[in-house]
PDB file of N, CA and C in Angstrom:
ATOM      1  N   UNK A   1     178.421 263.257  40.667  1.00  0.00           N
ATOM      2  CA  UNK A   1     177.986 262.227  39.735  1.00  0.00           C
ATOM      3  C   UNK A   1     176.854 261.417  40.376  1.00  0.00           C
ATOM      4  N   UNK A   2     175.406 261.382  39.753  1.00  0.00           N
ATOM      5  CA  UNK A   2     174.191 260.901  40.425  1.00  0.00           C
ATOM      6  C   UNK A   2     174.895 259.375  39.953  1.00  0.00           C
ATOM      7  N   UNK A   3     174.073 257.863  40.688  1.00  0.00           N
ATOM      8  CA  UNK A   3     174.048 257.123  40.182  1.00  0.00           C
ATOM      9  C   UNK A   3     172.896 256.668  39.537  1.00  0.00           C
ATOM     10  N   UNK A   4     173.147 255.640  38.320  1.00  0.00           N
ATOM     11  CA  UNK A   4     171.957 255.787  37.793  1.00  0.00           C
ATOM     12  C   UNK A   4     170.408 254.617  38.390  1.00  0.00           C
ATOM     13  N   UNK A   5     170.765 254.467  39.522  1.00  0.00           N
ATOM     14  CA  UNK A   5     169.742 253.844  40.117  1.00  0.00           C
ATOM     15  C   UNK A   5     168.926 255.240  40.985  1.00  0.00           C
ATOM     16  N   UNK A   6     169.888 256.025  41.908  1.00  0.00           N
ATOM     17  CA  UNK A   6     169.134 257.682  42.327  1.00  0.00           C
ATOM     18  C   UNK A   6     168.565 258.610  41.097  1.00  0.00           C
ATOM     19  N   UNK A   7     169.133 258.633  39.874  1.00  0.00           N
ATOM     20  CA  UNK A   7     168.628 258.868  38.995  1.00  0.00           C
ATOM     21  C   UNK A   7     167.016 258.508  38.044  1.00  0.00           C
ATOM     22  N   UNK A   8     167.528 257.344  38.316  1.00  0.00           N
ATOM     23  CA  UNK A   8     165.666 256.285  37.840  1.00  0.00           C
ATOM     24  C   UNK A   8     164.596 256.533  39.055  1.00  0.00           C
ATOM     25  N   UNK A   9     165.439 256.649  40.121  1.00  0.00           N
ATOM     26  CA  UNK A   9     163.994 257.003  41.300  1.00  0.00           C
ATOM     27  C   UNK A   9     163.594 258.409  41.465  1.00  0.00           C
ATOM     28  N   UNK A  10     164.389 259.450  40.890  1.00  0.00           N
ATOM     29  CA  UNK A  10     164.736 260.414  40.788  1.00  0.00           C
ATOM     30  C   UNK A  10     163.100 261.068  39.671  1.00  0.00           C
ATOM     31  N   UNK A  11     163.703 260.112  38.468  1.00  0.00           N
ATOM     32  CA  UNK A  11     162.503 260.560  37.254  1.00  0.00           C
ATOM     33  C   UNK A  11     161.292 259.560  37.753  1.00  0.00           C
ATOM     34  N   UNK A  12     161.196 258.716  38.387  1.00  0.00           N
ATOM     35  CA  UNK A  12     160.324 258.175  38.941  1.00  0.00           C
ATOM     36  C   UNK A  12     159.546 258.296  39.620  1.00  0.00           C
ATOM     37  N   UNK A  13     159.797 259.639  40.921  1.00  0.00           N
ATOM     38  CA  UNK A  13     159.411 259.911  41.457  1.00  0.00           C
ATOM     39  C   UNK A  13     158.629 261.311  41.007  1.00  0.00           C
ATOM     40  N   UNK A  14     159.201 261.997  40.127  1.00  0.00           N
ATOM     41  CA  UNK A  14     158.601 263.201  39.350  1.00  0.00           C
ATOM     42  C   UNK A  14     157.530 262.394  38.699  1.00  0.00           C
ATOM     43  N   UNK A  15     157.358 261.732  37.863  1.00  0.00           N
ATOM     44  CA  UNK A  15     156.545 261.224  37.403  1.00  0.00           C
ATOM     45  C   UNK A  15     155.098 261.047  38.262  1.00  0.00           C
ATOM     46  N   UNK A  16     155.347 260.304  39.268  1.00  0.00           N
ATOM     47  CA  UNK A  16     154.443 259.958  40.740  1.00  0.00           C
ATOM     48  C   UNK A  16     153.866 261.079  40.875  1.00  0.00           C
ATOM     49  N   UNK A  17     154.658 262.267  40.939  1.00  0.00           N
ATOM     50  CA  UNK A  17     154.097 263.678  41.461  1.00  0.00           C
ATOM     51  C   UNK A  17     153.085 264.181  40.768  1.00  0.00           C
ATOM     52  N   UNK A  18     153.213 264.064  39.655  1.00  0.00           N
ATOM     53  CA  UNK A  18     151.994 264.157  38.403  1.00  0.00           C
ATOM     54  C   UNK A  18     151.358 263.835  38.315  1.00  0.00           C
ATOM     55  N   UNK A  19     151.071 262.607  38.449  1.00  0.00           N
ATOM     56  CA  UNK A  19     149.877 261.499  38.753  1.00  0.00           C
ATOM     57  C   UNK A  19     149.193 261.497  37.447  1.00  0.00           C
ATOM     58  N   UNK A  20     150.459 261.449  36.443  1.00  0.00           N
ATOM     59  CA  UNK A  20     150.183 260.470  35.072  1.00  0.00           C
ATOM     60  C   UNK A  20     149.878 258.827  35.065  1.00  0.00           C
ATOM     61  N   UNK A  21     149.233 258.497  34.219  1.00  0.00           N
ATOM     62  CA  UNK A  21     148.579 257.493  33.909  1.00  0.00           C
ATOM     63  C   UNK A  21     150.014 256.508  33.340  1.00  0.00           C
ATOM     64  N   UNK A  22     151.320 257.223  32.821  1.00  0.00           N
ATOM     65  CA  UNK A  22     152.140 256.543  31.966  1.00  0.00           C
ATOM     66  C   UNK A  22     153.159 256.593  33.088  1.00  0.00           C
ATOM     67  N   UNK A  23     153.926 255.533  33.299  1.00  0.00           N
ATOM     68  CA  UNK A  23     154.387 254.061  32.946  1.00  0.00           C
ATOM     69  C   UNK A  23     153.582 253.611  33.777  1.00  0.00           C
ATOM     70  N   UNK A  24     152.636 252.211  33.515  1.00  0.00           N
ATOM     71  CA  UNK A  24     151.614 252.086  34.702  1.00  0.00           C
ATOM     72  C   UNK A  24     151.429 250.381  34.268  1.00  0.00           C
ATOM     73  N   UNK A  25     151.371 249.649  35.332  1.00  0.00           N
ATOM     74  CA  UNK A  25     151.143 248.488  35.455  1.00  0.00           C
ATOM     75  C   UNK A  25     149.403 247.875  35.690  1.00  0.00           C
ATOM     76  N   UNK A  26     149.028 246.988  35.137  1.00  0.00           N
ATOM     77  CA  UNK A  26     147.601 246.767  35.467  1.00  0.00           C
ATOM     78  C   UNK A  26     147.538 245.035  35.699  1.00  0.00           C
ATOM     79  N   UNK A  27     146.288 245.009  36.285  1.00  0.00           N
ATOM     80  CA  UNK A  27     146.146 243.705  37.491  1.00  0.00           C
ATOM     81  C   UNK A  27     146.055 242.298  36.208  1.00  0.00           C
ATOM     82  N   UNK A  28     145.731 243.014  34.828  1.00  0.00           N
ATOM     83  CA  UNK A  28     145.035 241.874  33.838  1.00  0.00           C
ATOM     84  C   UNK A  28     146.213 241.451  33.347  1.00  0.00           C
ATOM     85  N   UNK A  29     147.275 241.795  33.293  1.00  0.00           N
ATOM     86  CA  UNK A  29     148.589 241.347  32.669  1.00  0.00           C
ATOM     87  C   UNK A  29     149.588 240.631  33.745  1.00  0.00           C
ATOM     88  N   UNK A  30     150.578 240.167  33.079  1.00  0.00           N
ATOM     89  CA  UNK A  30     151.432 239.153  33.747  1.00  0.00           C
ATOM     90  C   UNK A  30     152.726 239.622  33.464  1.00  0.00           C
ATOM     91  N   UNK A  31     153.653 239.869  34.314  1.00  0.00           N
ATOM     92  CA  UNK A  31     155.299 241.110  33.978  1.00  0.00           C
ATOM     93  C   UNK A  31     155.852 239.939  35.080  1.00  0.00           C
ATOM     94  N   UNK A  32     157.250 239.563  34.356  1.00  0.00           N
ATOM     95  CA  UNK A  32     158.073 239.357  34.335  1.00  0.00           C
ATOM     96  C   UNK A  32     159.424 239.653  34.224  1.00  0.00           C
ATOM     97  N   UNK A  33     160.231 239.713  35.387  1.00  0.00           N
ATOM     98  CA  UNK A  33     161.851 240.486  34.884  1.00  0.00           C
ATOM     99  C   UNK A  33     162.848 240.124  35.662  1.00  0.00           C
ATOM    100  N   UNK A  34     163.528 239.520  34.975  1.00  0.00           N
ATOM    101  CA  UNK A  34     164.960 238.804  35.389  1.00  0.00           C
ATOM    102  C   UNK A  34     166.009 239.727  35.378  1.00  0.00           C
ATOM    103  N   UNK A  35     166.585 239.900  36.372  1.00  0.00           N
ATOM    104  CA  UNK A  35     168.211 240.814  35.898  1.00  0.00           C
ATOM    105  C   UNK A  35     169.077 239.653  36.558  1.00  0.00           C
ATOM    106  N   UNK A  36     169.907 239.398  35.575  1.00  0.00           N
ATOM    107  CA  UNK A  36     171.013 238.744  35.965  1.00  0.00           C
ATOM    108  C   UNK A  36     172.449 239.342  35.435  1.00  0.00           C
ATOM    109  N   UNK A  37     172.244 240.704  34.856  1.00  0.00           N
ATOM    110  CA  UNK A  37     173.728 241.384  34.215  1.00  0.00           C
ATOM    111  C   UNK A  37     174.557 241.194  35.127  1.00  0.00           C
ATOM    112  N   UNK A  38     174.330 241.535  36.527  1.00  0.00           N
ATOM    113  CA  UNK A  38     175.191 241.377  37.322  1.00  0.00           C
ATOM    114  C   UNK A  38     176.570 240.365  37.884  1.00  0.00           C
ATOM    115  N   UNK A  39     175.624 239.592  37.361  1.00  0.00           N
ATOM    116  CA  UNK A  39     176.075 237.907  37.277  1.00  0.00           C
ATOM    117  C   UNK A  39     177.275 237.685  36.011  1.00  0.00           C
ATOM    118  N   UNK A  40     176.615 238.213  34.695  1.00  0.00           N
ATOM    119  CA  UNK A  40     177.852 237.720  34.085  1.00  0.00           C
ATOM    120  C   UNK A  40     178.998 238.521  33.197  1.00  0.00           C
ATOM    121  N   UNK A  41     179.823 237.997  33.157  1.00  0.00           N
ATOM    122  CA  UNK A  41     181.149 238.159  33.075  1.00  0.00           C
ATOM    123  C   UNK A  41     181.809 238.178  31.572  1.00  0.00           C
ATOM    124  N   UNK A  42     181.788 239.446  30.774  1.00  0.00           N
ATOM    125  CA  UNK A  42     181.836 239.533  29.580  1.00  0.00           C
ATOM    126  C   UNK A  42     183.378 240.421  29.215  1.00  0.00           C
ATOM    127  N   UNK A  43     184.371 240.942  30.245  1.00  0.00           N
ATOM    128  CA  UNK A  43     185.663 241.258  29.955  1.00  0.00           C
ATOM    129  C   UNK A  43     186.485 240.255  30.032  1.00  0.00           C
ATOM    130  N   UNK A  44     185.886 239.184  30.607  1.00  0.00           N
ATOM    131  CA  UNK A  44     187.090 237.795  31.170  1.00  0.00           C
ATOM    132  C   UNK A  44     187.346 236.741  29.645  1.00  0.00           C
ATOM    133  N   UNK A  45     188.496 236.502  29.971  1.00  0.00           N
ATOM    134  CA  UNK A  45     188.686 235.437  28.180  1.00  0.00           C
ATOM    135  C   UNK A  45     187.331 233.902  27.871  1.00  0.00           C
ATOM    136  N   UNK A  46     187.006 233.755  29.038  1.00  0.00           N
ATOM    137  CA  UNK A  46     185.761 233.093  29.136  1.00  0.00           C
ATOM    138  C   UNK A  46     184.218 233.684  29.319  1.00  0.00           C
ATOM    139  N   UNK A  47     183.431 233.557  29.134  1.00  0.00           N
ATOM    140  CA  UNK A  47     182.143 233.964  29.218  1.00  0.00           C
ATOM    141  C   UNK A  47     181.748 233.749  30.574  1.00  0.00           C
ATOM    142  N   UNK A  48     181.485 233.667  31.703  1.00  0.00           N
ATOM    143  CA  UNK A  48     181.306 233.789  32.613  1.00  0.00           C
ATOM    144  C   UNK A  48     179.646 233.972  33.420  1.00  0.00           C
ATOM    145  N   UNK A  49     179.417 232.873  34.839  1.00  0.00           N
ATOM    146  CA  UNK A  49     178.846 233.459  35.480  1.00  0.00           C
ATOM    147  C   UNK A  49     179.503 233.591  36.891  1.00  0.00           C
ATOM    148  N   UNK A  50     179.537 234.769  37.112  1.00  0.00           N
ATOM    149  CA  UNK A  50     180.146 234.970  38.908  1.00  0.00           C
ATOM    150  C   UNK A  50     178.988 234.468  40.256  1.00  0.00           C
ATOM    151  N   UNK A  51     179.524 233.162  40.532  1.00  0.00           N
ATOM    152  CA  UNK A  51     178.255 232.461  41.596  1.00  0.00           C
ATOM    153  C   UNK A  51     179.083 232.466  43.090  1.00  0.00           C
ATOM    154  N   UNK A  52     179.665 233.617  43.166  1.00  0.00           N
ATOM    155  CA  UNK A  52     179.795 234.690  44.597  1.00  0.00           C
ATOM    156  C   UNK A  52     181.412 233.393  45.083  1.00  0.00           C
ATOM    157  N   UNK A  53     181.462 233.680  46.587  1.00  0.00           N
ATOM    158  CA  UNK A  53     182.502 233.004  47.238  1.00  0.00           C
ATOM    159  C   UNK A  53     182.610 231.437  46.998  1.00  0.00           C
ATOM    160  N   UNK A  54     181.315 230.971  47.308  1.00  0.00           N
ATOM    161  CA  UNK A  54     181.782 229.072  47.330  1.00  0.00           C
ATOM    162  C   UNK A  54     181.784 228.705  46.503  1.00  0.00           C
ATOM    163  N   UNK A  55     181.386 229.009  45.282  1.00  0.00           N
ATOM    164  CA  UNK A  55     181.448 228.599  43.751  1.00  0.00           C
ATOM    165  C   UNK A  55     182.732 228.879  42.652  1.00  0.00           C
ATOM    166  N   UNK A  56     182.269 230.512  42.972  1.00  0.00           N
ATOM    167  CA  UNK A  56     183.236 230.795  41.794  1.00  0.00           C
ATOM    168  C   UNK A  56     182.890 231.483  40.507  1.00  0.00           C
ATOM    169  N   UNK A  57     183.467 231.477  39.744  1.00  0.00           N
ATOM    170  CA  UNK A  57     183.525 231.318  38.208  1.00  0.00           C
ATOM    171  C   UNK A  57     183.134 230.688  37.268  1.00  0.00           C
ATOM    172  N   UNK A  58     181.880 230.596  37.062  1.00  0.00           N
ATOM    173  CA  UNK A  58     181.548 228.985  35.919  1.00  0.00           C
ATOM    174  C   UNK A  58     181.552 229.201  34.666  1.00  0.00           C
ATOM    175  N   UNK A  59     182.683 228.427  33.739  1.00  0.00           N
ATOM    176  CA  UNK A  59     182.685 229.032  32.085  1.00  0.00           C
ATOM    177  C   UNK A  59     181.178 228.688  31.548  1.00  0.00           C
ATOM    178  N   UNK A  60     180.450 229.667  30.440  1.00  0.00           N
ATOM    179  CA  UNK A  60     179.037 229.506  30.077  1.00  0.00           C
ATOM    180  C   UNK A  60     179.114 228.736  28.240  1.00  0.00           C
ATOM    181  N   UNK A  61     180.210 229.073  28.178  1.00  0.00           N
ATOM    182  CA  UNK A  61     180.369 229.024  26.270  1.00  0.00           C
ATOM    183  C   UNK A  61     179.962 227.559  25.925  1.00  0.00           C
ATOM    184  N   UNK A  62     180.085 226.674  26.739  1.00  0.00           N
ATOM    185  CA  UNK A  62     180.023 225.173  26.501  1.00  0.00           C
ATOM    186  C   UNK A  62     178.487 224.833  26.420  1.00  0.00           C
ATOM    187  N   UNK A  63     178.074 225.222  27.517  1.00  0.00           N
ATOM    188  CA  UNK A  63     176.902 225.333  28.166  1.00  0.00           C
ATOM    189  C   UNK A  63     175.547 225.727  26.945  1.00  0.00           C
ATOM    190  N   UNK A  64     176.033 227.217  26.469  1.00  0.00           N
ATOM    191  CA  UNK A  64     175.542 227.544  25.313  1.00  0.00           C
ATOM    192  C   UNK A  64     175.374 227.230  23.823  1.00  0.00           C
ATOM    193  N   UNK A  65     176.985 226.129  23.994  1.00  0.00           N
ATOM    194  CA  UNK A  65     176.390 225.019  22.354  1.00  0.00           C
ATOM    195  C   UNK A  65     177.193 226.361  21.426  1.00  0.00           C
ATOM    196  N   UNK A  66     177.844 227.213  21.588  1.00  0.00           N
ATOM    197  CA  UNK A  66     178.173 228.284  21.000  1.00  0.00           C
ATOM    198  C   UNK A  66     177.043 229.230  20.196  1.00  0.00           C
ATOM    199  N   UNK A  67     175.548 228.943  20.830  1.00  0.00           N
ATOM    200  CA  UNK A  67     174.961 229.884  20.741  1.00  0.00           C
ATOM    201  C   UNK A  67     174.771 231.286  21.801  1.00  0.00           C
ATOM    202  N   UNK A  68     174.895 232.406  21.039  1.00  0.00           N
ATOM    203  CA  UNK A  68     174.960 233.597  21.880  1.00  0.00           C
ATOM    204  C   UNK A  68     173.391 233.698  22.683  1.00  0.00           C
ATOM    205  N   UNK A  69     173.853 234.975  23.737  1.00  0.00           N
ATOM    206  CA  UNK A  69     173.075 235.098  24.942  1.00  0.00           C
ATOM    207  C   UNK A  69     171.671 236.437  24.514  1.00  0.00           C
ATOM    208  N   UNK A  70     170.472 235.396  24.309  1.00  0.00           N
ATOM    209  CA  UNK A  70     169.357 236.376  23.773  1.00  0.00           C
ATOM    210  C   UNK A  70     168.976 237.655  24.969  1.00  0.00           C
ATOM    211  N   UNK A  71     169.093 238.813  24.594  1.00  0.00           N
ATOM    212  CA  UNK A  71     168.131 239.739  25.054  1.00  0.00           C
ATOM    213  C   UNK A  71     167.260 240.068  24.712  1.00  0.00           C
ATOM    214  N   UNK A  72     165.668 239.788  25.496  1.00  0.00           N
ATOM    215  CA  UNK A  72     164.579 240.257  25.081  1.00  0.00           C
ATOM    216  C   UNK A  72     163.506 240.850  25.942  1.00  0.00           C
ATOM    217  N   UNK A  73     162.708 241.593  24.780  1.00  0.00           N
ATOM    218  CA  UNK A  73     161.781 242.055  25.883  1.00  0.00           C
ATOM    219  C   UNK A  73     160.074 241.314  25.006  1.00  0.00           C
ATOM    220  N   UNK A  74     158.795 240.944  25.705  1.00  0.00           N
ATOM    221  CA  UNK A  74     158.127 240.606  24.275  1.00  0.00           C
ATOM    222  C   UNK A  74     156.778 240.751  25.547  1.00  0.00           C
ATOM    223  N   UNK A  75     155.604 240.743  24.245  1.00  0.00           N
ATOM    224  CA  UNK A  75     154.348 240.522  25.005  1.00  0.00           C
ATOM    225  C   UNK A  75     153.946 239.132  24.572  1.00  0.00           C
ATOM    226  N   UNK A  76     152.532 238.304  25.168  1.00  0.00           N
ATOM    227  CA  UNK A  76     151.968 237.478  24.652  1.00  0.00           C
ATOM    228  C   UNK A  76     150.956 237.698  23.646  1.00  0.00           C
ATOM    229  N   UNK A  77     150.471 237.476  22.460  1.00  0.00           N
ATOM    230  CA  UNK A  77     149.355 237.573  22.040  1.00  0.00           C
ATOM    231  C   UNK A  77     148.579 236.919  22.633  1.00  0.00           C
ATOM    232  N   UNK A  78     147.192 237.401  22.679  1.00  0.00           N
ATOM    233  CA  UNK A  78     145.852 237.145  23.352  1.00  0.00           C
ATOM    234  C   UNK A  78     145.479 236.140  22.702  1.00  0.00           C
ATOM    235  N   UNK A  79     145.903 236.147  21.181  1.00  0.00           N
ATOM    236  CA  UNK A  79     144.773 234.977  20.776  1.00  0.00           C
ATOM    237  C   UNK A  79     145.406 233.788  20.098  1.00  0.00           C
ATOM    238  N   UNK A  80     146.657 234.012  19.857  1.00  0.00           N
ATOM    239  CA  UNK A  80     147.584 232.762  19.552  1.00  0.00           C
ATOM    240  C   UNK A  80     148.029 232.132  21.051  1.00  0.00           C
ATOM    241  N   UNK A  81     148.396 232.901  22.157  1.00  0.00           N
ATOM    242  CA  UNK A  81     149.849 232.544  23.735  1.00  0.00           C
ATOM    243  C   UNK A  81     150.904 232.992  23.245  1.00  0.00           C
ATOM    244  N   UNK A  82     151.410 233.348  21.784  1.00  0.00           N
ATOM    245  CA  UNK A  82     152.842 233.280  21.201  1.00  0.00           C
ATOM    246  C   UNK A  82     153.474 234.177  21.376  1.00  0.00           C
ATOM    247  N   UNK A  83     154.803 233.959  22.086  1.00  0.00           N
ATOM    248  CA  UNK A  83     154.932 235.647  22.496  1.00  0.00           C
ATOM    249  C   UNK A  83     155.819 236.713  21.223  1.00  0.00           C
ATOM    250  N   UNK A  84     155.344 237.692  21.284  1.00  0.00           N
ATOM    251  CA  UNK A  84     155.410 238.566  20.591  1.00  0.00           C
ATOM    252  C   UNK A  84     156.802 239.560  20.697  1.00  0.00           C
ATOM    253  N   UNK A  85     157.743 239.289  20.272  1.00  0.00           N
ATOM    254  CA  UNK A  85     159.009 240.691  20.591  1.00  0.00           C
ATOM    255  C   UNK A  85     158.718 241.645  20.249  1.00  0.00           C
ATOM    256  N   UNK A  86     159.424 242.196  21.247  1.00  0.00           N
ATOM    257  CA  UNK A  86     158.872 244.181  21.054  1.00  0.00           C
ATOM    258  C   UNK A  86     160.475 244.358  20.682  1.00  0.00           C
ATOM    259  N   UNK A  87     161.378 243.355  21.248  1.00  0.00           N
ATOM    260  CA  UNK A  87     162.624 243.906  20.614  1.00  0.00           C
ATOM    261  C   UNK A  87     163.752 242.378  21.703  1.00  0.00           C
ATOM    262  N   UNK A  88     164.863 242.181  20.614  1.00  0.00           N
ATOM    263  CA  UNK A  88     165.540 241.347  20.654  1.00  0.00           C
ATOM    264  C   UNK A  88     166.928 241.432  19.782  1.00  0.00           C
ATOM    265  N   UNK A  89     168.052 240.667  21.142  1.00  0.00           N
ATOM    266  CA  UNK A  89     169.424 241.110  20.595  1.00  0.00           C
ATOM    267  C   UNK A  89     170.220 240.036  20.589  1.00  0.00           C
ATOM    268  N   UNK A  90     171.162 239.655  20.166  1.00  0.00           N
ATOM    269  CA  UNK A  90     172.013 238.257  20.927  1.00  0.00           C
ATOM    270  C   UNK A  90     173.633 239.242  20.841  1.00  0.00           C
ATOM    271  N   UNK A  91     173.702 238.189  22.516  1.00  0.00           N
ATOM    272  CA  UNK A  91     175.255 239.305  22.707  1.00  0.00           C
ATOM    273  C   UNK A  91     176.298 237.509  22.340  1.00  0.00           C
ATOM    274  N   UNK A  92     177.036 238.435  21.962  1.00  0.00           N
ATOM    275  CA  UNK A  92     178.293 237.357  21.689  1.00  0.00           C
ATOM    276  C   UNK A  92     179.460 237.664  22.105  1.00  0.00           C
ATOM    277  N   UNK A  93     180.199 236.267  22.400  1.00  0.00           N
ATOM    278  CA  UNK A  93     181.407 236.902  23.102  1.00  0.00           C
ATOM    279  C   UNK A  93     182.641 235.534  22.335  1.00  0.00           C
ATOM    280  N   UNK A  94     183.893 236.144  22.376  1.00  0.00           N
ATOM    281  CA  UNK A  94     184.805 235.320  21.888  1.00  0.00           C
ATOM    282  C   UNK A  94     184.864 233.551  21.853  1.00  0.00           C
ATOM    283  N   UNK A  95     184.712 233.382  23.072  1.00  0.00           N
ATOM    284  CA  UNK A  95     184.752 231.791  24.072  1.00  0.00           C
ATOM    285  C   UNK A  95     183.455 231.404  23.001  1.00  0.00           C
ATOM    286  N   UNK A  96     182.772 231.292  22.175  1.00  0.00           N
ATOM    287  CA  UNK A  96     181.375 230.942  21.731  1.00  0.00           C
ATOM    288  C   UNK A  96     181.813 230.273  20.822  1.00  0.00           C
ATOM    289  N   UNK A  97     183.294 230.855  19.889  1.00  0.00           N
ATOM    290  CA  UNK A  97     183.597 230.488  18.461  1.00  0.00           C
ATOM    291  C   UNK A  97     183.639 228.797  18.196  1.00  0.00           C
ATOM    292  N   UNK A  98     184.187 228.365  19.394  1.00  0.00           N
ATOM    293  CA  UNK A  98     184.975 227.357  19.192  1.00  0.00           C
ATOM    294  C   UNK A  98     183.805 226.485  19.529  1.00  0.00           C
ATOM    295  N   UNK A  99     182.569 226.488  19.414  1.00  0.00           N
ATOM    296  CA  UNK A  99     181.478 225.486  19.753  1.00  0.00           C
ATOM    297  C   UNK A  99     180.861 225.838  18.173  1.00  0.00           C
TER     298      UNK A  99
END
């Protein structure tokens, strides 16, 4: 069973070998990317972020006003700043209702 991080470097690296033009980053744009999945905690009866040994557990549902947790990906337009979704989700979880 590959994991899917040896897997992504895997097609990543085939890609490289080719010396295609596609998936390709350029100097005029501005990329941004947060991963924080790791962090939170969506089987637990609370919504959760896991902030390791000295912290803990911090419930998020309060925090959020019982609005759910946006996923997005978007560009800026050039001639408005406004950014543009290429695609957007909101995850919800039980603990949300009661706000």
């Amino acid at each position: 069973n590959i994991s899917r991080q040896k897997l992504r470097k895997k097609i990543m690296n085939q890609i490289s070998a080719k010396k295609i033009d596609e998936p390709c980053f350029t100097n005029d744009k501005e990329y941004t990317f947060e991963f924080y999945q790791h962090l939170l905690l969506f089987h637990t009866p609370t919504l959760s972020i896991d902030m390791g040994r000295p912290i803990g557990k911090i419930g998020i549902a309060q925090s959020l006003n019982g609005q759910p947790i946006k996923f997005m990906a978007a560009i800026v337009d050039k001639d408005t700043s406004a950014l543009k979704p290429l695609w957007s989700f909101d995850i919800w979880h039980e603990s949300l209702y009661s706000y």
